[in-house]
N, C-alpha and C. Protein backbone atom coordinates (compact mmCIF):
# COMPACT_ATOMS: atom_id res chain seq x y z
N UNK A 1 -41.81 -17.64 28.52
CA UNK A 1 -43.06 -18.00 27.92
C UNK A 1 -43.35 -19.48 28.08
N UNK A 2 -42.47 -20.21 27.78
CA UNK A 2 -42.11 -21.80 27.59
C UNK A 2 -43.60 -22.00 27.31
N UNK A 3 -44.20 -21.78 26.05
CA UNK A 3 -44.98 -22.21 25.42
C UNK A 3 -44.58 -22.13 23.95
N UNK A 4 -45.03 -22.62 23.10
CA UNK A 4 -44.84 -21.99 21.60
C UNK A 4 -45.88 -21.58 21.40
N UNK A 5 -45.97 -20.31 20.52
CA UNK A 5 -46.61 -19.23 20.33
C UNK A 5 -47.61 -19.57 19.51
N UNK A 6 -48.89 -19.41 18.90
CA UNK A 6 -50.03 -20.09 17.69
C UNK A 6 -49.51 -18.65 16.92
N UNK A 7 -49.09 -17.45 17.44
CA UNK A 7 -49.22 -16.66 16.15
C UNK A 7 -47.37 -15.84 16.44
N UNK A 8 -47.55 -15.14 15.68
CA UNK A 8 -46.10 -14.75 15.98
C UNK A 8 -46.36 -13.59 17.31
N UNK A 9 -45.36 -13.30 17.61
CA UNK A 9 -45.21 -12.24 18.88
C UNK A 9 -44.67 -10.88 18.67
N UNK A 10 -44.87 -9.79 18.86
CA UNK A 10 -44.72 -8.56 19.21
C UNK A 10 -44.67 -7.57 20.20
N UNK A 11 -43.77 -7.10 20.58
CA UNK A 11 -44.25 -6.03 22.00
C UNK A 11 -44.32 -4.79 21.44
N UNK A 12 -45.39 -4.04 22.44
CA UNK A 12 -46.07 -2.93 22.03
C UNK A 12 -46.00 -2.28 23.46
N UNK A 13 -46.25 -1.15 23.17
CA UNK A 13 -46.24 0.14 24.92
C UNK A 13 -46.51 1.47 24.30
N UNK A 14 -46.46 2.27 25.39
CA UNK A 14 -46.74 3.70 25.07
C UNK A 14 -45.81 4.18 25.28
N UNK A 15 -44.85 5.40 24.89
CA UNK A 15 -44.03 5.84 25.13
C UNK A 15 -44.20 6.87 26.23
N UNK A 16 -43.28 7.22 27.45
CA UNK A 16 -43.64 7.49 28.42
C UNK A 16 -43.86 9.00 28.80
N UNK A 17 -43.14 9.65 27.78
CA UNK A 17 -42.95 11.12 27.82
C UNK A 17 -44.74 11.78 26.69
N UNK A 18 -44.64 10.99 25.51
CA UNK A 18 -45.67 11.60 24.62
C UNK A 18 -47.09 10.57 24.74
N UNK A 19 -46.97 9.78 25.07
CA UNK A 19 -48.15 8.53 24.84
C UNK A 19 -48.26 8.00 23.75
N UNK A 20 -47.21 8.03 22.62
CA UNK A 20 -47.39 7.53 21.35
C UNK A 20 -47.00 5.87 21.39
N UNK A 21 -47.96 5.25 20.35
CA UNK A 21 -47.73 3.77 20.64
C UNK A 21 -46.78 3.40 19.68
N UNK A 22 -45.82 2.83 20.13
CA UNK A 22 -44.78 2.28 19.41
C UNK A 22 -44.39 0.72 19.68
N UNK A 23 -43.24 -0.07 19.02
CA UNK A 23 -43.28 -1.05 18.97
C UNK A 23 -41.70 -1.64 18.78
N UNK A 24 -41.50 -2.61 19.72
CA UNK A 24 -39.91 -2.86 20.14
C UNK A 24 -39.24 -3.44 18.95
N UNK A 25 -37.99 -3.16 18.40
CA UNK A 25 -37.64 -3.32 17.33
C UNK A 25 -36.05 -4.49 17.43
N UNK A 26 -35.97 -4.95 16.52
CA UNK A 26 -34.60 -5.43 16.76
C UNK A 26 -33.59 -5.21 17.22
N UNK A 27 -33.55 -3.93 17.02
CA UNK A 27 -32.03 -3.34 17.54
C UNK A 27 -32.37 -2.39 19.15
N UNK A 28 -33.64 -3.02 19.68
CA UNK A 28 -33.71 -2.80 20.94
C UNK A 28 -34.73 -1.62 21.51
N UNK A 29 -34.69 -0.75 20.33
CA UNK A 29 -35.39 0.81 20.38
C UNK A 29 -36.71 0.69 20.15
N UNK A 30 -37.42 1.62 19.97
CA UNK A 30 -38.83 2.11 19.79
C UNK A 30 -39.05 2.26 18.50
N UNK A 31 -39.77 2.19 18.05
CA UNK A 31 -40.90 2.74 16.84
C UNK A 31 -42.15 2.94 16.91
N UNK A 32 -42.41 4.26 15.93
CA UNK A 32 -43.83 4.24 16.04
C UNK A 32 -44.28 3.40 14.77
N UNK A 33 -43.55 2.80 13.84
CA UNK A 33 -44.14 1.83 12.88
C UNK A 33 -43.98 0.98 13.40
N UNK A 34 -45.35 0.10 13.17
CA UNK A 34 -45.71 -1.32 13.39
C UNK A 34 -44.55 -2.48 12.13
N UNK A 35 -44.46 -2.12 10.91
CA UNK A 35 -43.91 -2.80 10.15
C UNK A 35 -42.21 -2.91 10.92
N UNK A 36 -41.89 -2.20 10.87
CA UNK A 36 -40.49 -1.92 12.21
C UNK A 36 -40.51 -3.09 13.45
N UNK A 37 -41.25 -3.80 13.65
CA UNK A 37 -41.40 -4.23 15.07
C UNK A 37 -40.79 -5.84 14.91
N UNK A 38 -40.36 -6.15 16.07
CA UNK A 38 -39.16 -7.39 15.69
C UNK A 38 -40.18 -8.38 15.75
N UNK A 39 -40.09 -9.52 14.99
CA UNK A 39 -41.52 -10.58 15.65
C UNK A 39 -40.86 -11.94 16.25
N UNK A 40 -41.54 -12.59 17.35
CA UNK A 40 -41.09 -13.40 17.96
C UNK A 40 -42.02 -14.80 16.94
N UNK A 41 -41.09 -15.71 16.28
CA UNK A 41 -42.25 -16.74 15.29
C UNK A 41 -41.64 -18.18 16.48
N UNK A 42 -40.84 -17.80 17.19
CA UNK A 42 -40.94 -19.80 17.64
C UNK A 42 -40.89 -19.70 19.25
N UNK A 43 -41.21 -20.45 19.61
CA UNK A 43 -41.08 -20.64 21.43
C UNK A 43 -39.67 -20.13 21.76
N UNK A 44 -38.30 -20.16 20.98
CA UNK A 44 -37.05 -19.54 21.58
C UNK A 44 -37.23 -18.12 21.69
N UNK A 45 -37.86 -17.77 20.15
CA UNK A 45 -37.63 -15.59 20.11
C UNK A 45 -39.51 -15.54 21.00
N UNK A 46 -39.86 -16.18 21.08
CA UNK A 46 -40.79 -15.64 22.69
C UNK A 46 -39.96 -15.35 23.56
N UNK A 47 -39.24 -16.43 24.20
CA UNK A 47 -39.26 -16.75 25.62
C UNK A 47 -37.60 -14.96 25.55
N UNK A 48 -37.39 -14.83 24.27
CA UNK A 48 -36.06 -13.65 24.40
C UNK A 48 -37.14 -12.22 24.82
N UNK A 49 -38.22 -12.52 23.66
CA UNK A 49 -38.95 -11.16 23.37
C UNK A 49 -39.35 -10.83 25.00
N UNK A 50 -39.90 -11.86 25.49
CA UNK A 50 -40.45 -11.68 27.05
C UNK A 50 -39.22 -11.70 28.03
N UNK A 51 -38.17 -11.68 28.15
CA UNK A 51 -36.86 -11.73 28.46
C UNK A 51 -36.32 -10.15 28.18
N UNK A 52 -36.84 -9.13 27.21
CA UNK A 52 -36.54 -8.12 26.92
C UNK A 52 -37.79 -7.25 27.60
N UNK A 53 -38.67 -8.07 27.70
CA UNK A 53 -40.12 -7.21 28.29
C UNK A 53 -39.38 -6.93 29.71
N UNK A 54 -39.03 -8.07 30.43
CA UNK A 54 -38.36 -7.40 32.12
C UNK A 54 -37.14 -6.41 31.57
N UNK A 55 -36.17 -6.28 30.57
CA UNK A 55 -35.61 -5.05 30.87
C UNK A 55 -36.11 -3.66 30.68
N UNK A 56 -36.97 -3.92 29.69
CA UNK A 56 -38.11 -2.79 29.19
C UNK A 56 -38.36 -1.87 30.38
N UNK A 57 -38.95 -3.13 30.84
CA UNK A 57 -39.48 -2.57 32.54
C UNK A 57 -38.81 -1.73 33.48
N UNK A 58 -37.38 -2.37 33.72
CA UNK A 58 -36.92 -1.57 34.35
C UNK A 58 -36.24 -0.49 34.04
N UNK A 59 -36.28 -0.48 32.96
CA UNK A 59 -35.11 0.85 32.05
C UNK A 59 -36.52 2.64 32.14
N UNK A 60 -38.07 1.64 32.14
CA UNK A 60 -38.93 2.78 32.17
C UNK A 60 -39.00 4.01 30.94
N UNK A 61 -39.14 3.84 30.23
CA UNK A 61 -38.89 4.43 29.11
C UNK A 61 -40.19 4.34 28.19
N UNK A 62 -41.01 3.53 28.50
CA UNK A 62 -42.20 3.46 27.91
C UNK A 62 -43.26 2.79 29.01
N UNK A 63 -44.50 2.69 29.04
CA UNK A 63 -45.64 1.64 30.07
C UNK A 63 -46.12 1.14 29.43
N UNK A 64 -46.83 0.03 29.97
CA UNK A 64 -46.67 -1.28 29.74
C UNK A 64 -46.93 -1.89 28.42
N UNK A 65 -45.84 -2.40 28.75
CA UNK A 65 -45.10 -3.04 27.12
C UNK A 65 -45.67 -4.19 27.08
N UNK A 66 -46.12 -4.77 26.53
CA UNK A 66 -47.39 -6.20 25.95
C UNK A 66 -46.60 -7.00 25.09
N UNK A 67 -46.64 -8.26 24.94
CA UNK A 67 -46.40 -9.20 23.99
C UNK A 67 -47.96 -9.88 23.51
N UNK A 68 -48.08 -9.29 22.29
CA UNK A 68 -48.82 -9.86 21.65
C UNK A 68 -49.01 -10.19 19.96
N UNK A 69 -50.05 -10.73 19.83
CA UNK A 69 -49.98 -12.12 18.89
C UNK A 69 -50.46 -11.24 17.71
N UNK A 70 -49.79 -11.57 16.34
CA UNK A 70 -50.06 -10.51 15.12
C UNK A 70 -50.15 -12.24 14.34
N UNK A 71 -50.48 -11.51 13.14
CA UNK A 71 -50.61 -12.85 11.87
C UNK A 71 -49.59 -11.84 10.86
N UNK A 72 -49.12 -12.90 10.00
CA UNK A 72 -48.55 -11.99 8.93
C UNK A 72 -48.87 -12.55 7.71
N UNK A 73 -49.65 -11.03 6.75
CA UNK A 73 -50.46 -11.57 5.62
C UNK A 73 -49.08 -11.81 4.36
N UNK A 74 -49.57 -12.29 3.54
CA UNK A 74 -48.59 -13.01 1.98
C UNK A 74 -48.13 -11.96 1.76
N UNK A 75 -48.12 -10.77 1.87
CA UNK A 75 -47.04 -9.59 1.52
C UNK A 75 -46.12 -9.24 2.75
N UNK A 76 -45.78 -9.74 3.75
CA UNK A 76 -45.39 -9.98 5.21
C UNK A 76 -45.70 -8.46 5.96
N UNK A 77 -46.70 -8.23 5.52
CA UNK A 77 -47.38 -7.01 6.49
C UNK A 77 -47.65 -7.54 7.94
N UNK A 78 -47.89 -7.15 9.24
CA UNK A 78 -47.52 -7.32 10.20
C UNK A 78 -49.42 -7.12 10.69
N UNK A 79 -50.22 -8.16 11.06
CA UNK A 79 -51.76 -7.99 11.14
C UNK A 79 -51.96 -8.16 12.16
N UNK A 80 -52.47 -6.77 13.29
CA UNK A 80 -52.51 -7.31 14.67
C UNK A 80 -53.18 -8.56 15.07
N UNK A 81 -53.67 -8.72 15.85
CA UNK A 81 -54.80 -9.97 16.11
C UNK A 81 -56.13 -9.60 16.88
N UNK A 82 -55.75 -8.68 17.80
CA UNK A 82 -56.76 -8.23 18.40
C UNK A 82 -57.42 -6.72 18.09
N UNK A 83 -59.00 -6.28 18.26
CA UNK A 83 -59.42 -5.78 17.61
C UNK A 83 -58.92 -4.03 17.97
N UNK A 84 -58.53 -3.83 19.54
CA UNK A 84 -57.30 -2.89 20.30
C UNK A 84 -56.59 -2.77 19.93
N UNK A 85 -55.53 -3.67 18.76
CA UNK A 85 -54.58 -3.39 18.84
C UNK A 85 -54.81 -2.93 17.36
N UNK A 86 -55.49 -3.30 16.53
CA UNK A 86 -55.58 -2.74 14.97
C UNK A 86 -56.00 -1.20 15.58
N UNK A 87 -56.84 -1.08 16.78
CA UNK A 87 -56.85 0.24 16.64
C UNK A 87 -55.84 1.08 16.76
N UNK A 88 -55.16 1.02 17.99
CA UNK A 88 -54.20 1.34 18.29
C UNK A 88 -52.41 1.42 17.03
N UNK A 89 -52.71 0.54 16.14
CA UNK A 89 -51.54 0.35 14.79
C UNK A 89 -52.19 1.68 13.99
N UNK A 90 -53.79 2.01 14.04
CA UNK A 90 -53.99 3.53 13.25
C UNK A 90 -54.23 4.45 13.34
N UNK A 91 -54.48 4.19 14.76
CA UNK A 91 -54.73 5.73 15.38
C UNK A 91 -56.61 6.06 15.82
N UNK A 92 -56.50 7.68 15.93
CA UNK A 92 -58.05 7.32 15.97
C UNK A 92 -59.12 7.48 15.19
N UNK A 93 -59.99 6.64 15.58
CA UNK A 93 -61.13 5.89 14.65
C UNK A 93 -61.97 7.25 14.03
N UNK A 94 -62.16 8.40 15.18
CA UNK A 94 -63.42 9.29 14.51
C UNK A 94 -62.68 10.30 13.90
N UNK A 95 -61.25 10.30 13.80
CA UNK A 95 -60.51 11.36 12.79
C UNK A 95 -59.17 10.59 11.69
N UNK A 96 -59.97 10.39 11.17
CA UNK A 96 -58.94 9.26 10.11
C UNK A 96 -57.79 10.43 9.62
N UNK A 97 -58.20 11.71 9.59
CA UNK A 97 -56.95 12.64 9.20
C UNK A 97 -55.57 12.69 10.23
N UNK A 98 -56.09 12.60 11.54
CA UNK A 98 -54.64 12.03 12.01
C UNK A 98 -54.23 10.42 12.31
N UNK A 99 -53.42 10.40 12.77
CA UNK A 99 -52.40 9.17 13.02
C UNK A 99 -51.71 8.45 11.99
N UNK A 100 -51.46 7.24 12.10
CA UNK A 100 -51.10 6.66 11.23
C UNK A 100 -51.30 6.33 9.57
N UNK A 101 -53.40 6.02 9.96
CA UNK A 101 -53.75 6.36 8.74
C UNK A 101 -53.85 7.79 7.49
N UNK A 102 -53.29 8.62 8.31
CA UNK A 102 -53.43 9.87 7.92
C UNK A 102 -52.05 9.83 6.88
N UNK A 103 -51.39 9.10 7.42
CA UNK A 103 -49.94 8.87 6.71
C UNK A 103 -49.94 7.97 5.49
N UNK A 104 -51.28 7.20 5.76
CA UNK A 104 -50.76 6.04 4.83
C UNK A 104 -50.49 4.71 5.11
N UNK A 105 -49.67 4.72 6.48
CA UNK A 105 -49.12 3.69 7.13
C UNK A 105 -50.13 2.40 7.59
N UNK A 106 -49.94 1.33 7.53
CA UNK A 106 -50.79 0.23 8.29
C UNK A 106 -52.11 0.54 7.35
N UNK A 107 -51.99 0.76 6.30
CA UNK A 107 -53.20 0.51 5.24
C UNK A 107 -54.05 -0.40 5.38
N UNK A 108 -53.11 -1.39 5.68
CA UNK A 108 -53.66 -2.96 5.31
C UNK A 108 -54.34 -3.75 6.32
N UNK A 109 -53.95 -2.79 7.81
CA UNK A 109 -54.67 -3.51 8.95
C UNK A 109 -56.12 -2.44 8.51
N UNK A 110 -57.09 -3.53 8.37
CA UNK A 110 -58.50 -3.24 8.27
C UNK A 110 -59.52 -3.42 9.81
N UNK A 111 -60.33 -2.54 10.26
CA UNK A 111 -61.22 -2.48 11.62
C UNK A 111 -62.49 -3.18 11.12
């Protein structure tokens, strides 16, 4: 990356078998919770998080895996940044009965 980051960092992809969006976690694996997802806060856990994006890659196990920029609100909920990716944290927009919001989950990211 060798930049420092303005917001914290996250990688995100689709999983390759179902298309479900999930999100790279500390201990290396997938999730489909966003709160689960490891965050990169300083120019060192960038330059690892994007350092894990090339093995991502070649291991193939999900497409294309993104590093991108979340905020985290005073309850350390995990707030995408972009307006794709809040969609994508709930699923879809014209059936709120499935996905994420259907669960409950990612309440707090608002469209």
């Amino acid at each position: 990356m060798s930049r420092r980051p303005e917001q914290a960092l996250i990688m995100s992809a689709n999983a390759l078998l179902d298309g479900e969006v999930v999100y790279y976690t500390p201990s290396g694996a997938w999730s489909s919770h966003l709160a689960e997802a490891l965050v990169a806060g300083s120019e060192k856990e960038a330059d690892l998080l994007a350092s894990a994006r090339e093995a991502v890659l070649a291991a193939g196990a999900v497409v294309e895996p993104e590093l991108l920029p979340v905020g985290i609100d005073p309850a350390g909920n995990l707030i995408p940044s972009h307006y794709r990716e809040k969609i994508r944290a709930l699923g879809p927009t014209i059936r709120p009965d499935l996905g994420p919001q259907a669960a409950g989950e990612n309440a707090h990211v608002s469209l």
